[in-house]
C-alpha atoms as a PDB file:
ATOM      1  CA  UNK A   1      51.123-104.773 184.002  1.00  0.00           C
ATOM      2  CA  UNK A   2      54.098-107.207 184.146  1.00  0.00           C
ATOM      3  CA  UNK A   3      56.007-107.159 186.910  1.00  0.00           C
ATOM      4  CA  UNK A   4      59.445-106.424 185.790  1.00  0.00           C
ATOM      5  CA  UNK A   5      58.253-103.249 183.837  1.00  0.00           C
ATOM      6  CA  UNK A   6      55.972-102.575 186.894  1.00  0.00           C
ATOM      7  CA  UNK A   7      59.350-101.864 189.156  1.00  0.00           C
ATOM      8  CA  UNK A   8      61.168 -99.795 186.080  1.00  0.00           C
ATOM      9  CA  UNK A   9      58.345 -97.311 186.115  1.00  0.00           C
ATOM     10  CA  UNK A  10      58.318 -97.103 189.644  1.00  0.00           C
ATOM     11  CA  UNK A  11      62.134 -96.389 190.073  1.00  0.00           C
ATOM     12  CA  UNK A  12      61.893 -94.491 187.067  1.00  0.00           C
ATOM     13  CA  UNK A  13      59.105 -92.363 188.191  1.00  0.00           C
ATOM     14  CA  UNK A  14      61.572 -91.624 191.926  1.00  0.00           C
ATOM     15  CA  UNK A  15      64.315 -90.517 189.508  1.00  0.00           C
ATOM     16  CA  UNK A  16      62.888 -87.729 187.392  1.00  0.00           C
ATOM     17  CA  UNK A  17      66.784 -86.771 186.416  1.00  0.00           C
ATOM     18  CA  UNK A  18      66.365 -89.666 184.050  1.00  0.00           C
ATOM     19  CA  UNK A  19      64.302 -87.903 182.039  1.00  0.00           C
ATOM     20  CA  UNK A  20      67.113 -85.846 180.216  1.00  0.00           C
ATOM     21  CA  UNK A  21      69.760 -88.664 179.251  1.00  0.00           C
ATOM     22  CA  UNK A  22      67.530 -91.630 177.461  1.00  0.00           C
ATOM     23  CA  UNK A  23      69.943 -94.415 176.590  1.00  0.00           C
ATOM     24  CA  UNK A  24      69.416 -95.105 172.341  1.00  0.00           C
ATOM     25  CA  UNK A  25      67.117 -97.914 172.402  1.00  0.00           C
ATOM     26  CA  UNK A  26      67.839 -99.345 168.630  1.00  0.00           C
ATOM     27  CA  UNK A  27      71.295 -99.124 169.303  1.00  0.00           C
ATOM     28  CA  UNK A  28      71.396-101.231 172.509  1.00  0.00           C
ATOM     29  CA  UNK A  29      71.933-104.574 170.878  1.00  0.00           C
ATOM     30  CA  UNK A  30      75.265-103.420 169.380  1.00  0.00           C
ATOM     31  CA  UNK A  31      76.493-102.116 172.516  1.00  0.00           C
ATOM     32  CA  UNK A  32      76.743-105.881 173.735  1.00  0.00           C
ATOM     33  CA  UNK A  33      79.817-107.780 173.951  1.00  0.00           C
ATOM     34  CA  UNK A  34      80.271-111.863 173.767  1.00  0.00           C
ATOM     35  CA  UNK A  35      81.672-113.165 176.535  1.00  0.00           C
ATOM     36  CA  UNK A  36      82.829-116.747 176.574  1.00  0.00           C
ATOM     37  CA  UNK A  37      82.951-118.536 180.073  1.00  0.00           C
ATOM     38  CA  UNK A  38      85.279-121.412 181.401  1.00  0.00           C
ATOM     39  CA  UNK A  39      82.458-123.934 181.579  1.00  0.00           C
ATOM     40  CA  UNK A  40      81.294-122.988 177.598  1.00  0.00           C
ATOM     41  CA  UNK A  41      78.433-120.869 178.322  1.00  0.00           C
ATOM     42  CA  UNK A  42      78.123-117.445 175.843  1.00  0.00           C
ATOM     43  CA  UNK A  43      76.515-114.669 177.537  1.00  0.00           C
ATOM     44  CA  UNK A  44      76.321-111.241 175.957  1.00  0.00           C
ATOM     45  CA  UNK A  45      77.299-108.182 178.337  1.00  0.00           C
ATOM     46  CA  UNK A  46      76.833-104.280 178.348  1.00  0.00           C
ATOM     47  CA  UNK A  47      79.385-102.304 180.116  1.00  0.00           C
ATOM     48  CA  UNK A  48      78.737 -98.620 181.160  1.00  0.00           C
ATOM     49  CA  UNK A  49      79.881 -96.096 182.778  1.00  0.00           C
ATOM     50  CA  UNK A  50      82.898 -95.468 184.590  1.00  0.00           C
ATOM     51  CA  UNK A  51      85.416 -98.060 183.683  1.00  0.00           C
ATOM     52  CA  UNK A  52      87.231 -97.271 186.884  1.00  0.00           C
ATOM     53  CA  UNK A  53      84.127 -97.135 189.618  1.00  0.00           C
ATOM     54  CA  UNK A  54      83.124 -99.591 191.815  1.00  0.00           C
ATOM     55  CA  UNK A  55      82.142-102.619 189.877  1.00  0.00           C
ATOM     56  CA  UNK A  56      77.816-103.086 190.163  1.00  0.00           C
ATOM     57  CA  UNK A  57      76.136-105.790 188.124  1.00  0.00           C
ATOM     58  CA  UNK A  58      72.238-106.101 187.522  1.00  0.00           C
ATOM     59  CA  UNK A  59      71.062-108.878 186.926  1.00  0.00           C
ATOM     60  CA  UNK A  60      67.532-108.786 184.510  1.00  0.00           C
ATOM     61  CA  UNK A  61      64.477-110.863 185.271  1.00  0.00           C
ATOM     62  CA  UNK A  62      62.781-114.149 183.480  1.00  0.00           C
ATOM     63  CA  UNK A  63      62.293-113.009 179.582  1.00  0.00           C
ATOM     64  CA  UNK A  64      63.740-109.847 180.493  1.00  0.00           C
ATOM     65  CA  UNK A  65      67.690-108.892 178.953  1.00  0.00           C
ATOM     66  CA  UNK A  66      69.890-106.452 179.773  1.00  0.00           C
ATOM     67  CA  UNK A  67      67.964-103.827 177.978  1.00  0.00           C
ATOM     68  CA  UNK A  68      65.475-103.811 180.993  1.00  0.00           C
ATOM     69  CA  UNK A  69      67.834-101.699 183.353  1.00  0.00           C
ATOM     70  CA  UNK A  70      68.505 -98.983 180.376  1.00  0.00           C
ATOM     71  CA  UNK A  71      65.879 -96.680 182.297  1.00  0.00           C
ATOM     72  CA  UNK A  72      68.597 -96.528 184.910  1.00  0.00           C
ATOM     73  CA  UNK A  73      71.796 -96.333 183.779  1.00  0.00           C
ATOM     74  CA  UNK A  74      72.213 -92.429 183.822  1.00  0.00           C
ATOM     75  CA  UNK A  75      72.124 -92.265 187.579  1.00  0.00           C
ATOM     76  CA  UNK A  76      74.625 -94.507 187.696  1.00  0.00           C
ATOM     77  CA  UNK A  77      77.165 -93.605 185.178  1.00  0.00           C
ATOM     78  CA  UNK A  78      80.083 -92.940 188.642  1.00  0.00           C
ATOM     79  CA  UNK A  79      80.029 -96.549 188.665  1.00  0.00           C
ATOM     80  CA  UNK A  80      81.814 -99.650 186.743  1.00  0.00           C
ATOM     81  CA  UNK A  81      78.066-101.111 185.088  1.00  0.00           C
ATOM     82  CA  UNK A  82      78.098-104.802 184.270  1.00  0.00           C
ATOM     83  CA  UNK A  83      74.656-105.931 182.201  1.00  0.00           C
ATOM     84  CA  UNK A  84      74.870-109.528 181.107  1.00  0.00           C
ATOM     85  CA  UNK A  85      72.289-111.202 179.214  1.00  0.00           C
ATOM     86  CA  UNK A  86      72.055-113.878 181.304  1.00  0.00           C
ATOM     87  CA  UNK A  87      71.555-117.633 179.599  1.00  0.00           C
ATOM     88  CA  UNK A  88      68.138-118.385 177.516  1.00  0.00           C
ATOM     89  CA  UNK A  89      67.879-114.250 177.099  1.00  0.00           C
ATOM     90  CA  UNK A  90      68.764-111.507 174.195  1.00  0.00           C
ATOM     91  CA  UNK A  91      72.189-112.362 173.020  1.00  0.00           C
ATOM     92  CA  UNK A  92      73.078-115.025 175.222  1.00  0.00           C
ATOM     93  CA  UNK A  93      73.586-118.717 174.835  1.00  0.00           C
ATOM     94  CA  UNK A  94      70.436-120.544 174.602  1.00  0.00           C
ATOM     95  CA  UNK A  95      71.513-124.332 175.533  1.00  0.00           C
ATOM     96  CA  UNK A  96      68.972-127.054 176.155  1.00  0.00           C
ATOM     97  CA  UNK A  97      69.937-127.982 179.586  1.00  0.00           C
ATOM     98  CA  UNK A  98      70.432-126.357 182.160  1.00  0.00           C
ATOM     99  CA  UNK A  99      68.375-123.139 183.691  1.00  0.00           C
ATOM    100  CA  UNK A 100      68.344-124.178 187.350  1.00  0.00           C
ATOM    101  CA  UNK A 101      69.675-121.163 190.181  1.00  0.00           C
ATOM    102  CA  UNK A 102      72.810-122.491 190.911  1.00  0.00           C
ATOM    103  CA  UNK A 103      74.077-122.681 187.138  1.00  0.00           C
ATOM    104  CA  UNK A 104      72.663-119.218 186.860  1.00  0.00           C
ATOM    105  CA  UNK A 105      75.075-118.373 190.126  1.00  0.00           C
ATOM    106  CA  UNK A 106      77.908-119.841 188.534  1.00  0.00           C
ATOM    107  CA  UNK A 107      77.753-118.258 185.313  1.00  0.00           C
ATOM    108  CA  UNK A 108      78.011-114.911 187.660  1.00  0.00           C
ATOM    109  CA  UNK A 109      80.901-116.258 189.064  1.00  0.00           C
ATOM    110  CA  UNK A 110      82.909-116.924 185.374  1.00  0.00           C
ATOM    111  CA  UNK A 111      81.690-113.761 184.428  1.00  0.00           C
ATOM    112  CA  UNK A 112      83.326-112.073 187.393  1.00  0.00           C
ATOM    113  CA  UNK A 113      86.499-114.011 186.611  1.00  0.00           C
ATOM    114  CA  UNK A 114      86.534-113.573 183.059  1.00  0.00           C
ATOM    115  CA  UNK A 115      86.134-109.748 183.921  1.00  0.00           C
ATOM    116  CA  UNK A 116      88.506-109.443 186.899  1.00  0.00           C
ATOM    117  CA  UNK A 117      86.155-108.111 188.738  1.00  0.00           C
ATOM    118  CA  UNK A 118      86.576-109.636 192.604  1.00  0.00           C
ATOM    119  CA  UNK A 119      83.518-108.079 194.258  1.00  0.00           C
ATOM    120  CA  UNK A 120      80.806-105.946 193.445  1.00  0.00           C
ATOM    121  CA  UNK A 121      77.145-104.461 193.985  1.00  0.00           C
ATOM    122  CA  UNK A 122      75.041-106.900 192.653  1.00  0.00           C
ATOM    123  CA  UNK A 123      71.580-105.848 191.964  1.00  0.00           C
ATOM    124  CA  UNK A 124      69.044-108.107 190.577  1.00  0.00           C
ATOM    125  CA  UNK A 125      65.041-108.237 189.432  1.00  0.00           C
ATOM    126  CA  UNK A 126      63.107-111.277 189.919  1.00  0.00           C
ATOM    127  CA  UNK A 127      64.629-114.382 188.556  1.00  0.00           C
ATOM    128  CA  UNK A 128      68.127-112.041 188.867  1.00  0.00           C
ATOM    129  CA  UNK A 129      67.241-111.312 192.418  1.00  0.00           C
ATOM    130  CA  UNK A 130      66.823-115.235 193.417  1.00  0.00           C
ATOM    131  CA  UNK A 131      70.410-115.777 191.253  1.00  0.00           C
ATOM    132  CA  UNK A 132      71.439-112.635 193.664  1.00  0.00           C
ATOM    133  CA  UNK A 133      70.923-113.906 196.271  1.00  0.00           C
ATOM    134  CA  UNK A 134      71.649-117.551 195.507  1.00  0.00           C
ATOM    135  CA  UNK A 135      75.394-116.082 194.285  1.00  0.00           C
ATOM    136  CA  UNK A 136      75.786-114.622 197.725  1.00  0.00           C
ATOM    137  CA  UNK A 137      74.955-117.597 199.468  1.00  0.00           C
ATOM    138  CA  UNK A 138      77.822-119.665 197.564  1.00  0.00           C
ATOM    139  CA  UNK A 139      80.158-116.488 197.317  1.00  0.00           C
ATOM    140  CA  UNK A 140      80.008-113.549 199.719  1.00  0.00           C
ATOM    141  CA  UNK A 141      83.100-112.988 199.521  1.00  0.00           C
ATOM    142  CA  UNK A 142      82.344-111.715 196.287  1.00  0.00           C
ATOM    143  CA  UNK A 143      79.552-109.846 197.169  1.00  0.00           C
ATOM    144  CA  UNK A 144      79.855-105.600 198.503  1.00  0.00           C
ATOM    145  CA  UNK A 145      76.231-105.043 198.236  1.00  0.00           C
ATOM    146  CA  UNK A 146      72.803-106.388 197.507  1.00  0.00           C
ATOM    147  CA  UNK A 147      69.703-105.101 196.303  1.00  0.00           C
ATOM    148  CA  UNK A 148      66.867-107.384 195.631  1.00  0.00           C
ATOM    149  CA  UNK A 149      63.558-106.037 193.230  1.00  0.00           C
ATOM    150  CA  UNK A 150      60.447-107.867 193.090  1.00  0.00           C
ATOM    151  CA  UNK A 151      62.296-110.732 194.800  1.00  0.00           C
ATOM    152  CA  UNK A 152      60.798-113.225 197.148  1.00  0.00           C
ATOM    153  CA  UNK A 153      61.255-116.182 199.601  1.00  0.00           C
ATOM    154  CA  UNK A 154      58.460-117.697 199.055  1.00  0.00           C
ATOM    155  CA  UNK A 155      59.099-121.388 198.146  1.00  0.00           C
ATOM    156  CA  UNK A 156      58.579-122.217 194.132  1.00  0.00           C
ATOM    157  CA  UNK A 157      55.201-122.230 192.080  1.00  0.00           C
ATOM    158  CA  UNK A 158      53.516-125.420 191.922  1.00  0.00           C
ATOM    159  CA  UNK A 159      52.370-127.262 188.988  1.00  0.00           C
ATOM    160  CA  UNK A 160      49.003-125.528 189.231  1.00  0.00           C
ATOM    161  CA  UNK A 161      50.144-121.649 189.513  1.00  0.00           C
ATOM    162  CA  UNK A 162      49.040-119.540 186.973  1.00  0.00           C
ATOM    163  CA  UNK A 163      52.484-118.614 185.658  1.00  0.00           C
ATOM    164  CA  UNK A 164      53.989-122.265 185.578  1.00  0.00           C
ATOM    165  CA  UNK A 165      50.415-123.597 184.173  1.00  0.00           C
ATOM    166  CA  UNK A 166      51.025-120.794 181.374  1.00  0.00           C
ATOM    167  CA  UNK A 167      54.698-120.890 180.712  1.00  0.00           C
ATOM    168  CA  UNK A 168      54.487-125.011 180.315  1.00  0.00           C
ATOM    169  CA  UNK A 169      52.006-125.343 178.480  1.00  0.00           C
ATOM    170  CA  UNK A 170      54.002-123.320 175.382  1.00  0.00           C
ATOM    171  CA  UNK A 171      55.865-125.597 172.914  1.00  0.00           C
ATOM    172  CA  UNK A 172      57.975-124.090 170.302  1.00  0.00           C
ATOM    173  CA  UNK A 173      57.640-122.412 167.664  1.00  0.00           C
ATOM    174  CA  UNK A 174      55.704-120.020 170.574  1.00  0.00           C
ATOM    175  CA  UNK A 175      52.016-118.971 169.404  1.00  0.00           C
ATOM    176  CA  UNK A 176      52.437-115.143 169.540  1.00  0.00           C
ATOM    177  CA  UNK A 177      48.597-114.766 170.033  1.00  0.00           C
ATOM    178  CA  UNK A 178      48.230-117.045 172.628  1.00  0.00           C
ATOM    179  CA  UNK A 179      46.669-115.789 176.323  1.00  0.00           C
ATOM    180  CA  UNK A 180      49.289-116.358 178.127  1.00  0.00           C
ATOM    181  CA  UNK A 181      52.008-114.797 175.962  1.00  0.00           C
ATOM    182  CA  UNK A 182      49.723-111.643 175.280  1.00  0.00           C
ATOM    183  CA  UNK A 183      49.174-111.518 179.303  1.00  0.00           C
ATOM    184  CA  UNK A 184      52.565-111.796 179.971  1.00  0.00           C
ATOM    185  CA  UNK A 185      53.614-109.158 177.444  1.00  0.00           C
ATOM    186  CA  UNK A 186      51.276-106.369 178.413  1.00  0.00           C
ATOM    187  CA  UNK A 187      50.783-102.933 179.495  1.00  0.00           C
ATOM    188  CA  UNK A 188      47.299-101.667 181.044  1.00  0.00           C
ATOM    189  CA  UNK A 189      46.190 -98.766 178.976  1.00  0.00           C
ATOM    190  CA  UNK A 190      44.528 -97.223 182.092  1.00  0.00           C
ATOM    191  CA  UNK A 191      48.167 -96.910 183.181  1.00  0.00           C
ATOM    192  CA  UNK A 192      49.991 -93.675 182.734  1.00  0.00           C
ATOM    193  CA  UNK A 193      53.273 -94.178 182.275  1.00  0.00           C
ATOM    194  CA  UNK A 194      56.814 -92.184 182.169  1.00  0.00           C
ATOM    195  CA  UNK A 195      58.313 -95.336 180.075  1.00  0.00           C
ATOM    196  CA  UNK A 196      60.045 -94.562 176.320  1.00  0.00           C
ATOM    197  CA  UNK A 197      57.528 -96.677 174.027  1.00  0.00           C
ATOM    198  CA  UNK A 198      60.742 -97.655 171.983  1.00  0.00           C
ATOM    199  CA  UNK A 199      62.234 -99.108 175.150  1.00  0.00           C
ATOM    200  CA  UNK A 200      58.535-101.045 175.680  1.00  0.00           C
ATOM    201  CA  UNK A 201      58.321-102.195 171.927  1.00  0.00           C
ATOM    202  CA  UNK A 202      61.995-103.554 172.400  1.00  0.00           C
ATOM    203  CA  UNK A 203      61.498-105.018 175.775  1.00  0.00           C
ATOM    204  CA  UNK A 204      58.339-107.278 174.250  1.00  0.00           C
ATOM    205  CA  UNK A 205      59.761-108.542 171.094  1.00  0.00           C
ATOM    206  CA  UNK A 206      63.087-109.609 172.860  1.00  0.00           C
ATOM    207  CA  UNK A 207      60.762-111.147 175.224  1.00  0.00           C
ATOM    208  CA  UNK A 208      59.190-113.123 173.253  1.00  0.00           C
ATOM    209  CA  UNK A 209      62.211-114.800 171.621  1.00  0.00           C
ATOM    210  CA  UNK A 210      63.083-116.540 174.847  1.00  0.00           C
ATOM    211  CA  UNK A 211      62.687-120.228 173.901  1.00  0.00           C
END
């Protein structure tokens, strides 16, 4: 099972209050909002909640968008919920250069700005828990909490990891039948899980539109 939707299920499967309130899957696209940053990035953000709670932001992980933390959002609905789809995802910007941590970081930090938001939670899933905590480094001011899922500090995968073997090896248009893809993209069906299929069947075809 993929990582990302690995952590959902488990932090679904501790909050069984969810269960009640599912967020509209096929209406989750419109709920986004352009958002146009000083240094000309786009990036596409859900707001929820209470507009006047304590600002959080989550931050998704690598082919991941903001629909990934819909399982969520009902137990947080007391706060101020910022979703962006961060650059090279969903609805965001897809420019050709450049993807590295600290752009990531600094789109963040425009966001914030554009937003007025001056410090928040900041929550973030794999690649948006290393842009976590790489946004705290440069700005803790800016920071009130942080929660890191499936994070590490482990230094980055070499040229002969599985993933990076996989992911570079892909050219565009991507071969939807390919391994690697179909690996990436999956679900064991030995697993048993509380997840909407709509919010699965969503999560992969989004996915796989990540250039």
């Amino acid at each position: 099972m993929r990582a990302s939707l690995a952590c959902i299920i488990a932090l679904v499967a501790a909050a069984p209050t969810l269960a009640a309130e599912k967020i509209n899957q096929p209406e989750w696209a419109s709920r986004k909002k352009i958002m146009r940053l000083d240094n000309r990035q786009i990036l596409a953000v859900v707001e929820y909640g209470n507009p006047r709670g304590k600002p959080v932001i989550l931050l998704h992980g690598l082919t991941d968008t903001s629909r990934s933390w819909t399982q969520l959002l009902p137990a947080l609905s007391e706060f101020r919920v910022v979703i962006p789809d961060q650059r090279g995802h969903g609805a965001a910007a897809k420019p050709e250069c450049c993807y590295s941590l600290d752009d990531y970081a600094y789109d963040l930090k425009l966001l914030m700005d554009a937003m007025k938001i001056e410090r928040a939670a900041i929550a973030g899933h794999s690649l948006g828990s290393l842009v976590a905590m790489e946004f705290a480094a440069t700005h803790p001011d800016r920071v009130e909490r942080l929660v890191l899922a499936g994070s590490t500090g482990k230094a980055p995968a070499t040229a002969d990891d599985w993933m990076a073997q996989g992911a570079l090896a892909m050219r565009e248009p991507i071969d939807q039948t390919g391994e690697f893809i179909n690996a990436w993209f999956s679900v064991d069906g030995a697993v048993k899980t509380p997840v909407d299929p709509a919010f699965l069947d969503h999560v992969f075809r989004e996915g796989r539109q990540v250039p």
